[in-house]
PDB file of N, CA and C in Angstrom:
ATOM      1  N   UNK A   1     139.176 120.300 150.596  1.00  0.00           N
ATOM      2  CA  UNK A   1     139.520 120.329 149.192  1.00  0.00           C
ATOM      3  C   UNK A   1     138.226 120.210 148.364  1.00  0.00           C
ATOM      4  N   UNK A   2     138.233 121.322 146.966  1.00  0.00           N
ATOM      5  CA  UNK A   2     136.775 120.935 146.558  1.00  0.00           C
ATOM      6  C   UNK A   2     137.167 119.907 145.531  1.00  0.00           C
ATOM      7  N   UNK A   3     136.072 119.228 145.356  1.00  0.00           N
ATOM      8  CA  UNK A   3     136.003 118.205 144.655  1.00  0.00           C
ATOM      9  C   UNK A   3     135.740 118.958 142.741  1.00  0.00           C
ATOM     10  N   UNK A   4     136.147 118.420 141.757  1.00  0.00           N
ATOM     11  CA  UNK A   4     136.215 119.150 140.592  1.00  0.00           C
ATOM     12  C   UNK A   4     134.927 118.066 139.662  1.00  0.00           C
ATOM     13  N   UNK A   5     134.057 118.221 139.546  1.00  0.00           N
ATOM     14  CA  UNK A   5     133.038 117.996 138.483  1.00  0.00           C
ATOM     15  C   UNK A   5     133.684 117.519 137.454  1.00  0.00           C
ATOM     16  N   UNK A   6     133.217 116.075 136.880  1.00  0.00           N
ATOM     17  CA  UNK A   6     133.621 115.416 135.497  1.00  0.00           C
ATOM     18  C   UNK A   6     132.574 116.205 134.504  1.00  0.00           C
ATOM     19  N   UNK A   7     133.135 116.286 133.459  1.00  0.00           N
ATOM     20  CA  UNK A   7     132.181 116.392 132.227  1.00  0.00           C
ATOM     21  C   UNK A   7     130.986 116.295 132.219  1.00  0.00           C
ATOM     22  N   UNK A   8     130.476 114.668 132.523  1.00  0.00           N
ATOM     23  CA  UNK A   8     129.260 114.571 132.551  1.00  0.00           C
ATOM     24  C   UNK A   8     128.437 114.982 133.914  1.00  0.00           C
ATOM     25  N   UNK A   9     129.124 114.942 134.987  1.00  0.00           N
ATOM     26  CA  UNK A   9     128.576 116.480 135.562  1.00  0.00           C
ATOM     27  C   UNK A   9     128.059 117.513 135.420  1.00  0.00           C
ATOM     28  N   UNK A  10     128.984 117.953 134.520  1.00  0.00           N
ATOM     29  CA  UNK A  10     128.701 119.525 134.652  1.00  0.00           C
ATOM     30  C   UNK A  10     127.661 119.512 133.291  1.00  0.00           C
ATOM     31  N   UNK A  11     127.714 118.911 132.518  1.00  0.00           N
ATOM     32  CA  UNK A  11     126.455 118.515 131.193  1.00  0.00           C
ATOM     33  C   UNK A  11     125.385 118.273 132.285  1.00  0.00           C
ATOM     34  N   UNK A  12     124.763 117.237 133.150  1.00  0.00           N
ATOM     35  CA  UNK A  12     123.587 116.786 133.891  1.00  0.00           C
ATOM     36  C   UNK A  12     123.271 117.718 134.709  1.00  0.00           C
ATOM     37  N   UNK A  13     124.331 118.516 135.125  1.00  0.00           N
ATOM     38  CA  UNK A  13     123.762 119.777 135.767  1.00  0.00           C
ATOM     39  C   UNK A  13     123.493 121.162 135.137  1.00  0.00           C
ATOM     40  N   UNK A  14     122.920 120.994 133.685  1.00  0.00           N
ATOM     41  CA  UNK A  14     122.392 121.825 132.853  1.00  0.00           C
ATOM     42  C   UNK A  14     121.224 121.381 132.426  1.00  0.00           C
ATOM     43  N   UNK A  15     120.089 121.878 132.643  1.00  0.00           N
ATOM     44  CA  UNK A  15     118.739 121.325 132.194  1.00  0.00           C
ATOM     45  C   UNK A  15     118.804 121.363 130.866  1.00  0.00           C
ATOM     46  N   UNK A  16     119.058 121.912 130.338  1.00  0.00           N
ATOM     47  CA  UNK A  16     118.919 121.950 128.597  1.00  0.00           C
ATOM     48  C   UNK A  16     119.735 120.728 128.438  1.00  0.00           C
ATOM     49  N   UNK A  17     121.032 120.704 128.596  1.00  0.00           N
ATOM     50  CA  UNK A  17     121.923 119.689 127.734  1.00  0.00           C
ATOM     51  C   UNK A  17     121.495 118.563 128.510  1.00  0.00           C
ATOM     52  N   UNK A  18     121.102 118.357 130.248  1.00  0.00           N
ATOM     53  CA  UNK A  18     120.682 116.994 130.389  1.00  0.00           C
ATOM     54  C   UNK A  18     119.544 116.363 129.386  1.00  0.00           C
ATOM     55  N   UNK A  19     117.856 117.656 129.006  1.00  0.00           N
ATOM     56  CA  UNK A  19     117.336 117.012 128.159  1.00  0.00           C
ATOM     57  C   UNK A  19     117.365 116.346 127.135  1.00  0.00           C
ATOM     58  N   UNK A  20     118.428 117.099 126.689  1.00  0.00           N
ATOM     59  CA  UNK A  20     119.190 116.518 124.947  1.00  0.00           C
ATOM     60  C   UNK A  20     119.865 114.773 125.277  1.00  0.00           C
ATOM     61  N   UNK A  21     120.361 115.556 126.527  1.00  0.00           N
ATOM     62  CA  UNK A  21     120.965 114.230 126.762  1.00  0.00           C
ATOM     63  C   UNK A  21     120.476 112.735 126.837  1.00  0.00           C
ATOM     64  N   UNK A  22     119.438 112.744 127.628  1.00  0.00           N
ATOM     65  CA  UNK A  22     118.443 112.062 127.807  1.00  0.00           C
ATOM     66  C   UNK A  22     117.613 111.878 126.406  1.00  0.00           C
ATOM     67  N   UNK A  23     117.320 112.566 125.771  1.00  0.00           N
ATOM     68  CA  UNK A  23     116.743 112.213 124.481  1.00  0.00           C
ATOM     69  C   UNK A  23     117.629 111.249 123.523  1.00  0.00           C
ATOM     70  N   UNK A  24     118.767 111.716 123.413  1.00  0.00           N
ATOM     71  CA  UNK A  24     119.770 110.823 122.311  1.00  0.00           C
ATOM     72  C   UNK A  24     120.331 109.749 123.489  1.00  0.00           C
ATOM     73  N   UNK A  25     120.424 109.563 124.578  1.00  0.00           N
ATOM     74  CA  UNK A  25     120.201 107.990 125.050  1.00  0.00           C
ATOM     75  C   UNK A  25     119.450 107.407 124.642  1.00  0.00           C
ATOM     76  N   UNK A  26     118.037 107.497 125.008  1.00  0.00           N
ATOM     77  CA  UNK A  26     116.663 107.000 124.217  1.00  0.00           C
ATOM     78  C   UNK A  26     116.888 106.342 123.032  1.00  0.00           C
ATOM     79  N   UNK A  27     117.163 107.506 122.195  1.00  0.00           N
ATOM     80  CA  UNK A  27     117.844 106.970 120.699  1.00  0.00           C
ATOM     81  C   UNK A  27     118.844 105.602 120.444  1.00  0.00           C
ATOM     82  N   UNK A  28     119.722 105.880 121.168  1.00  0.00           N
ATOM     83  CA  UNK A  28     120.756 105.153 121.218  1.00  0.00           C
ATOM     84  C   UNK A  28     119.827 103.738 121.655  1.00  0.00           C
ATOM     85  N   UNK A  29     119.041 103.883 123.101  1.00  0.00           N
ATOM     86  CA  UNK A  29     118.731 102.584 123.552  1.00  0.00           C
ATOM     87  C   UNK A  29     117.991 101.682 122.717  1.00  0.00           C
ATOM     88  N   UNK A  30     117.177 102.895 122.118  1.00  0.00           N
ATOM     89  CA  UNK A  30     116.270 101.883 120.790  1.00  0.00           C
ATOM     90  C   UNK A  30     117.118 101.188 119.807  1.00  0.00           C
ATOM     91  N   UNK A  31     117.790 101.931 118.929  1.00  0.00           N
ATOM     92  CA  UNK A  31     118.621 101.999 118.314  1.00  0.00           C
ATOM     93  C   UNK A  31     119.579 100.382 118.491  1.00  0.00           C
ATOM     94  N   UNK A  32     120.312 100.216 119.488  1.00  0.00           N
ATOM     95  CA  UNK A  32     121.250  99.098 119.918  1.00  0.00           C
ATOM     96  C   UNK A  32     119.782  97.823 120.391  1.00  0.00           C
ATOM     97  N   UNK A  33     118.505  98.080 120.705  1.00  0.00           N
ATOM     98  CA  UNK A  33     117.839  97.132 121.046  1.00  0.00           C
ATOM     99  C   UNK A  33     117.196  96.640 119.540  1.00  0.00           C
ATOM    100  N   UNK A  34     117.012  97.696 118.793  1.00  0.00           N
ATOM    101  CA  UNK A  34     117.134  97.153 117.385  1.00  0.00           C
ATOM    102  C   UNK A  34     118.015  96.292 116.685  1.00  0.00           C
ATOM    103  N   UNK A  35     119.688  96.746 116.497  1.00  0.00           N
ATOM    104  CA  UNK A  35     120.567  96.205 115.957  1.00  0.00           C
ATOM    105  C   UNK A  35     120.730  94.959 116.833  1.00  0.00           C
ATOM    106  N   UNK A  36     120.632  94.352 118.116  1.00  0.00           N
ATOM    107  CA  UNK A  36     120.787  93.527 118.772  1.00  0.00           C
ATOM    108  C   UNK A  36     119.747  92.087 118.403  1.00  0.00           C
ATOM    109  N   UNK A  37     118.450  92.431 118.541  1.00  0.00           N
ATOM    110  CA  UNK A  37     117.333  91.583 118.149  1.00  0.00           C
ATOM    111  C   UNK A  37     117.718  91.685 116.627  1.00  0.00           C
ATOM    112  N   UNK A  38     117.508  91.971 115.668  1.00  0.00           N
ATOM    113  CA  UNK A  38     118.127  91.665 114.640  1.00  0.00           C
ATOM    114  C   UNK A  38     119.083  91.152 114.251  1.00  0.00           C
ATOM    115  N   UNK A  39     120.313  91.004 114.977  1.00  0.00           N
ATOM    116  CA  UNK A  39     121.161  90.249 114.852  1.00  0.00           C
ATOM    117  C   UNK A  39     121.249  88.962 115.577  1.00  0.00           C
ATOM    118  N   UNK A  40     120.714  89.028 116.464  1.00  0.00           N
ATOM    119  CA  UNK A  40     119.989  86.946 116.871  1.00  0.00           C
ATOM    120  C   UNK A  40     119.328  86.712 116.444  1.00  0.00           C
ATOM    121  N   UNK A  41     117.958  87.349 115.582  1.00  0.00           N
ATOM    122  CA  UNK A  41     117.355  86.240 114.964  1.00  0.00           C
ATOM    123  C   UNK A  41     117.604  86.491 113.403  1.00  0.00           C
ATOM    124  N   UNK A  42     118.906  86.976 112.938  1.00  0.00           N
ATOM    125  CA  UNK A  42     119.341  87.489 111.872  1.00  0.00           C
ATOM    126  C   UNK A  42     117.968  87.243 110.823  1.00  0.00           C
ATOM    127  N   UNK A  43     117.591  88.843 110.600  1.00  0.00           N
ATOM    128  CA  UNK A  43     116.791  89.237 110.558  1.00  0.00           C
ATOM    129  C   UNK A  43     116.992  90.705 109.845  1.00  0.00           C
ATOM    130  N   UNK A  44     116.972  90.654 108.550  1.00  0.00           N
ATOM    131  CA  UNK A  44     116.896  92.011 107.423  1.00  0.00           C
ATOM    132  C   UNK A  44     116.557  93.159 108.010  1.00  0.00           C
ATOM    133  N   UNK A  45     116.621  93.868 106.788  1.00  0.00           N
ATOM    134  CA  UNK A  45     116.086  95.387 107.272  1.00  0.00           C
ATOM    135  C   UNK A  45     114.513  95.036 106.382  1.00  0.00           C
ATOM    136  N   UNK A  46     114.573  94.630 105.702  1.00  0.00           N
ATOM    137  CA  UNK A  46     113.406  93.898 104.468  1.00  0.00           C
ATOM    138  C   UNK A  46     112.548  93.108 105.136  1.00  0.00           C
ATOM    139  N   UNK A  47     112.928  92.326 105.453  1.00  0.00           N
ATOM    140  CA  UNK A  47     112.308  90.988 106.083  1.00  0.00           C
ATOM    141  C   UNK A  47     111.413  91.702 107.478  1.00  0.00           C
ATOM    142  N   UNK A  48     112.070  92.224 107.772  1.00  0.00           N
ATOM    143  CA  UNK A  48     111.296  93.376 109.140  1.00  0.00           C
ATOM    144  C   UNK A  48     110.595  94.222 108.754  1.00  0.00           C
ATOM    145  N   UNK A  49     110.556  94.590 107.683  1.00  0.00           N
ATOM    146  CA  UNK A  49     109.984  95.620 107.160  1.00  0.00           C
ATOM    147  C   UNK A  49     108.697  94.836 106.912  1.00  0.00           C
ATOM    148  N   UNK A  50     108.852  93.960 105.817  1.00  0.00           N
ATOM    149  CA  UNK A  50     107.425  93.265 105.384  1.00  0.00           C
ATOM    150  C   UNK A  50     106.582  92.212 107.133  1.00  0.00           C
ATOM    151  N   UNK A  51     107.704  91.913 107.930  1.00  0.00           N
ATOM    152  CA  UNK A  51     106.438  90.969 108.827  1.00  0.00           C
ATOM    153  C   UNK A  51     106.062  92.309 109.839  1.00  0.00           C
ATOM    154  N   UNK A  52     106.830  93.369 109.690  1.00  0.00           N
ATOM    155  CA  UNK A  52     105.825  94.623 110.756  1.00  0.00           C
ATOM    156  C   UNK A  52     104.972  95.319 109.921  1.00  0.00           C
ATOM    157  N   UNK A  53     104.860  95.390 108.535  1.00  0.00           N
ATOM    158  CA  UNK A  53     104.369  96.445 108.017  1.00  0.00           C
ATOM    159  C   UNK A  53     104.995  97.766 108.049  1.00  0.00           C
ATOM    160  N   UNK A  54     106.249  97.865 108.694  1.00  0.00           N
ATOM    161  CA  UNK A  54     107.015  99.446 108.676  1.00  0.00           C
ATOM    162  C   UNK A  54     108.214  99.342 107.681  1.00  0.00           C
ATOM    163  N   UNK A  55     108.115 100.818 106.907  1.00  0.00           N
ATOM    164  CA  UNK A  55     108.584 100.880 106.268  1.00  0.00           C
ATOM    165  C   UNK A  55     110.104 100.534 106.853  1.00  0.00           C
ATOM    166  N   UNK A  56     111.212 100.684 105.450  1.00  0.00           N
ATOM    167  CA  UNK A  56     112.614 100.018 105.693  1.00  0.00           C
ATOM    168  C   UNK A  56     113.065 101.217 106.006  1.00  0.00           C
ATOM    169  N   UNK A  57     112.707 102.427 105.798  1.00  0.00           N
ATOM    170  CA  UNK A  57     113.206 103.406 105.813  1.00  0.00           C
ATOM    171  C   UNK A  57     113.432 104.125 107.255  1.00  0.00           C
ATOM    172  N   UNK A  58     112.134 104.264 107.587  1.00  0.00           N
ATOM    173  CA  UNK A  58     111.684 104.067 109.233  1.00  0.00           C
ATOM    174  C   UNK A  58     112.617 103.392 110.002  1.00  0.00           C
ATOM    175  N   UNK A  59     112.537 102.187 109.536  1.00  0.00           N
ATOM    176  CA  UNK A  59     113.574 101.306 110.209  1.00  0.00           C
ATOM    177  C   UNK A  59     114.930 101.474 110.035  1.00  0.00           C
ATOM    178  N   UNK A  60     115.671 101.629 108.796  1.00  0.00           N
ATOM    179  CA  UNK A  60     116.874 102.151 108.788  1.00  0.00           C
ATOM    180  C   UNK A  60     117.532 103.389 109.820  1.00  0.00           C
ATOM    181  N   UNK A  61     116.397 104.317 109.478  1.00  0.00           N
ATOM    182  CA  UNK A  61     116.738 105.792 109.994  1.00  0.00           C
ATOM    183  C   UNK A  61     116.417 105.558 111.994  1.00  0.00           C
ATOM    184  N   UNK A  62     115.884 104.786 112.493  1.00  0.00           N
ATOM    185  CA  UNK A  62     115.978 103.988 113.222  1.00  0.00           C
ATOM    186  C   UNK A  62     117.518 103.301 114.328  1.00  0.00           C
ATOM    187  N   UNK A  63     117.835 102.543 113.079  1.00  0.00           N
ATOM    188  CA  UNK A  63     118.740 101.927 113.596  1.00  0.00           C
ATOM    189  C   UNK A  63     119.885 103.263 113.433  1.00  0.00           C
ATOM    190  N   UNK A  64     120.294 104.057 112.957  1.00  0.00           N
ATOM    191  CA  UNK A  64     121.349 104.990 112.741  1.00  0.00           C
ATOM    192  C   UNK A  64     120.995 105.903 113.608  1.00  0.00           C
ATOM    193  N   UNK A  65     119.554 105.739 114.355  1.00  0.00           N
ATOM    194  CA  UNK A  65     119.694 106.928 115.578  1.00  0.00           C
ATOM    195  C   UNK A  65     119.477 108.220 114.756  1.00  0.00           C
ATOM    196  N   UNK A  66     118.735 108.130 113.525  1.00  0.00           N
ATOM    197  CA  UNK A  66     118.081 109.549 113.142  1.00  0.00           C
ATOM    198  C   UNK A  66     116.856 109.913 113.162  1.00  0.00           C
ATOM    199  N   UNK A  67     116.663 111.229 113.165  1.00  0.00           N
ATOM    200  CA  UNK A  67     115.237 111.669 114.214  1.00  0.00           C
ATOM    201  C   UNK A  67     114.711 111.279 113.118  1.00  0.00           C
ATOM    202  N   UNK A  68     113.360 110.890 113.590  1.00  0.00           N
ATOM    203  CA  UNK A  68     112.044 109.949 113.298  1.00  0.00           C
ATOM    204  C   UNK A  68     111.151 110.285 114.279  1.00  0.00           C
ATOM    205  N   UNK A  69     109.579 109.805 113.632  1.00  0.00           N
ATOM    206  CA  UNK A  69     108.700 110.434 115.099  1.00  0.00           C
ATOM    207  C   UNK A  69     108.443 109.241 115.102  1.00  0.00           C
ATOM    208  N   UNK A  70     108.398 108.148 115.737  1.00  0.00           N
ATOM    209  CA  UNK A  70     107.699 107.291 116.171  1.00  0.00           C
ATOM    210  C   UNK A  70     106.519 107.211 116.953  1.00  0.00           C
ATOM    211  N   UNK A  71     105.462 106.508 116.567  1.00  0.00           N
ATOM    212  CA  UNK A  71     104.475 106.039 117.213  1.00  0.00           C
ATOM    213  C   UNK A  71     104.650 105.468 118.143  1.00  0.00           C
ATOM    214  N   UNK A  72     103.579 104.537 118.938  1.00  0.00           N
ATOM    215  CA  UNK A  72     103.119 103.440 119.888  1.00  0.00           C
ATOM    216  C   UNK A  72     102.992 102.334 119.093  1.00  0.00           C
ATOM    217  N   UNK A  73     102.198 102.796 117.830  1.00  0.00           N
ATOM    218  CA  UNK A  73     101.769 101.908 117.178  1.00  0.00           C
ATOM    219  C   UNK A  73     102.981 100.897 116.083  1.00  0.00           C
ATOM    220  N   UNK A  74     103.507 102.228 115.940  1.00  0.00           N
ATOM    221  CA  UNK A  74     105.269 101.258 114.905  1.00  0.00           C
ATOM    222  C   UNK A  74     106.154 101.055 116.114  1.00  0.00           C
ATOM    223  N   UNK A  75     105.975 101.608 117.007  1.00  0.00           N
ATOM    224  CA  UNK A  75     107.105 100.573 118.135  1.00  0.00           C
ATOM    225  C   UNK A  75     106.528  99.311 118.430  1.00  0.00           C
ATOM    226  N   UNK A  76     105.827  99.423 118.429  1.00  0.00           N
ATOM    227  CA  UNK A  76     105.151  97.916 118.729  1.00  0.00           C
ATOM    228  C   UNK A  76     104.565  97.128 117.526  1.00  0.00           C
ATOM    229  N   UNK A  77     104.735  97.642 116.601  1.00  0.00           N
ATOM    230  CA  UNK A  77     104.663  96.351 115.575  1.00  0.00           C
ATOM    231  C   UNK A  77     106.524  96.070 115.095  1.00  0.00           C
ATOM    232  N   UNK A  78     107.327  97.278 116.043  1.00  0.00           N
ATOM    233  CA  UNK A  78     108.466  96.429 115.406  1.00  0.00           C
ATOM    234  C   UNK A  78     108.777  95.587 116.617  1.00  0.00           C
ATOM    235  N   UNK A  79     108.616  96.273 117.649  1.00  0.00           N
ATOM    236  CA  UNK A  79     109.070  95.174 118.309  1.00  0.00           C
ATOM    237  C   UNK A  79     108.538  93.701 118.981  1.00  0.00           C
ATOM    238  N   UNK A  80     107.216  93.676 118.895  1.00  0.00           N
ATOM    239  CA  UNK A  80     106.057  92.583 118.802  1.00  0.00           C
ATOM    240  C   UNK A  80     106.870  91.585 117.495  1.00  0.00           C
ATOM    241  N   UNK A  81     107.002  92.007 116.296  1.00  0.00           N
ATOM    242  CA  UNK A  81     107.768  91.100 115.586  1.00  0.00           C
ATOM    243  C   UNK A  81     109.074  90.161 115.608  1.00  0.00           C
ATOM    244  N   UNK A  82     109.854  91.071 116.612  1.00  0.00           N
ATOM    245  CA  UNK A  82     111.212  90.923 117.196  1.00  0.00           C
ATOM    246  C   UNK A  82     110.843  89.971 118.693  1.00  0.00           C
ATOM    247  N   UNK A  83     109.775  90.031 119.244  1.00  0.00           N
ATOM    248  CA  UNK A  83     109.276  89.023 120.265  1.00  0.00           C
ATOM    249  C   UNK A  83     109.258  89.717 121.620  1.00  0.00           C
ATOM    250  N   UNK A  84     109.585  91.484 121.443  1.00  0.00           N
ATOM    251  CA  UNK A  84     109.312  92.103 122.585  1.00  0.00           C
ATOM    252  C   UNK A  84     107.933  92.418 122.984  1.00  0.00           C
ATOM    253  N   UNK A  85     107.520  92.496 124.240  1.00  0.00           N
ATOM    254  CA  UNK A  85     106.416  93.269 124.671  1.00  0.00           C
ATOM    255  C   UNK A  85     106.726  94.977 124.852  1.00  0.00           C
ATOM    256  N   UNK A  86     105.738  95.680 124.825  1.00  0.00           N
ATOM    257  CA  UNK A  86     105.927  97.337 124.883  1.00  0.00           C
ATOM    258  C   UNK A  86     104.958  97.139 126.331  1.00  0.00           C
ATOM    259  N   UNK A  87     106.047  97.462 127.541  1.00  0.00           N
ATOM    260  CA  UNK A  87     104.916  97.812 128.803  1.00  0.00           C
ATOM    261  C   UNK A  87     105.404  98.976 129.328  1.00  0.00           C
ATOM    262  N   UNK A  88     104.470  99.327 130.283  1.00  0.00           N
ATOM    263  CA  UNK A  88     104.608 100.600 130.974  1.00  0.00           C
ATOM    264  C   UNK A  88     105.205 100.360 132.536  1.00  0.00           C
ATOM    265  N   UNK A  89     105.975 100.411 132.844  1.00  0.00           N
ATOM    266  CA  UNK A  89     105.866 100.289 135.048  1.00  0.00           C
ATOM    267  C   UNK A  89     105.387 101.428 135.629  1.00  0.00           C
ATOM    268  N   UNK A  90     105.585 101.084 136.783  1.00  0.00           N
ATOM    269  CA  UNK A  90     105.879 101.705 137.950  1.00  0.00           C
ATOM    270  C   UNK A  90     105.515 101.047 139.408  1.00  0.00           C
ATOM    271  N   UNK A  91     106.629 101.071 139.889  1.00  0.00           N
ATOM    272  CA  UNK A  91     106.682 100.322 140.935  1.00  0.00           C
ATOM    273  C   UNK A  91     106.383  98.736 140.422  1.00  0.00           C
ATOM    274  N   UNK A  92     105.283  98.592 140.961  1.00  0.00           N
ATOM    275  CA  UNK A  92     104.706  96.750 140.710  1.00  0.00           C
ATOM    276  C   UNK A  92     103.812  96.734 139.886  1.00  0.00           C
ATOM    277  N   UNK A  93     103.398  97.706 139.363  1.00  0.00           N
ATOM    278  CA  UNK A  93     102.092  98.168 138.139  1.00  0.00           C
ATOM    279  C   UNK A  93     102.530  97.960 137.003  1.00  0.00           C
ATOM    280  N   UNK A  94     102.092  97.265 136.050  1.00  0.00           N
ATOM    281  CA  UNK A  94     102.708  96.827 135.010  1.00  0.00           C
ATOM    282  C   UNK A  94     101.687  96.673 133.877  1.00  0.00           C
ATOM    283  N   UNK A  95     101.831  97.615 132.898  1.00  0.00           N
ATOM    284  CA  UNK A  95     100.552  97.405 131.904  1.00  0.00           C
ATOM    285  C   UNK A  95     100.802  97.169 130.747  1.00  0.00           C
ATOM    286  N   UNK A  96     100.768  96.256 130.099  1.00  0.00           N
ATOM    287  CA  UNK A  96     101.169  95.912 128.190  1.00  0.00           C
ATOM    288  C   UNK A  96     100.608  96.693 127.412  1.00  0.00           C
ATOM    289  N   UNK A  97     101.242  97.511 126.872  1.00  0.00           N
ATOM    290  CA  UNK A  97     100.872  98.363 125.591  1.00  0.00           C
ATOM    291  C   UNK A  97     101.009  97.164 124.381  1.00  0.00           C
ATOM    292  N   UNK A  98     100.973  96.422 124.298  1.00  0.00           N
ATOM    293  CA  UNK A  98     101.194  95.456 123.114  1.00  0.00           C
ATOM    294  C   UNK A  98     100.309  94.902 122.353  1.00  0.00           C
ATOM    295  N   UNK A  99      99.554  95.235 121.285  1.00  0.00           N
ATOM    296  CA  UNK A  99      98.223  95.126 120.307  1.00  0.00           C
ATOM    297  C   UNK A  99      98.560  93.731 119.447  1.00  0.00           C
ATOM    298  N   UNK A 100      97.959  92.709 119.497  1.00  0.00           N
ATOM    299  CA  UNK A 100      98.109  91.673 119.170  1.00  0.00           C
ATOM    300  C   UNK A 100      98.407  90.899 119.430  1.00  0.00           C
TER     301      UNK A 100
END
């Protein structure tokens, strides 16, 4: 009997729509790791704005998961403010992108 492919199957087994796909996860992951840290250390869109130096706007369009180009440099002053580190892996290799 053949087995019938779910949805997200047959999407991951399309290079185009997996890329997309994979891109607006991304989004999403930032996105919910934003709204999350902000909401434990309840914490503005303002108030974040002025202790990172990034604009609110940035940050808004951000949290709603709309395209934005982000840096290295504004991911990590937002999330250095929020008390994350920005690192890189692989395997056991582990390098802090984190300026300050």
């Amino acid at each position: 009997m053949k087995k019938t492919k779910s949805t997200f199957e047959r999407v991951m087994s399309d290079p185009k729509q997996k890329k997309a796909f994979e891109k607006e996860y991304a989004n999403f992951l930032l996105s919910e790791l934003l709204l999350d840290a902000m909401a434990q250390q309840d914490i503005s869109v303002r108030a974040l704005s002025k202790a990172s130096g990034i604009s609110t706007s940035v940050i808004q369009n951000l949290r709603a998961m709309q395209p934005v180009n982000v840096t290295l440099k504004t991911l990590n002053a937002l999330l250095s403010t929020l008390g994350y580190e920005l690192v890189a892996r692989k395997g056991r290799h582990c390098v802090n992108l984190s300026v300050g």
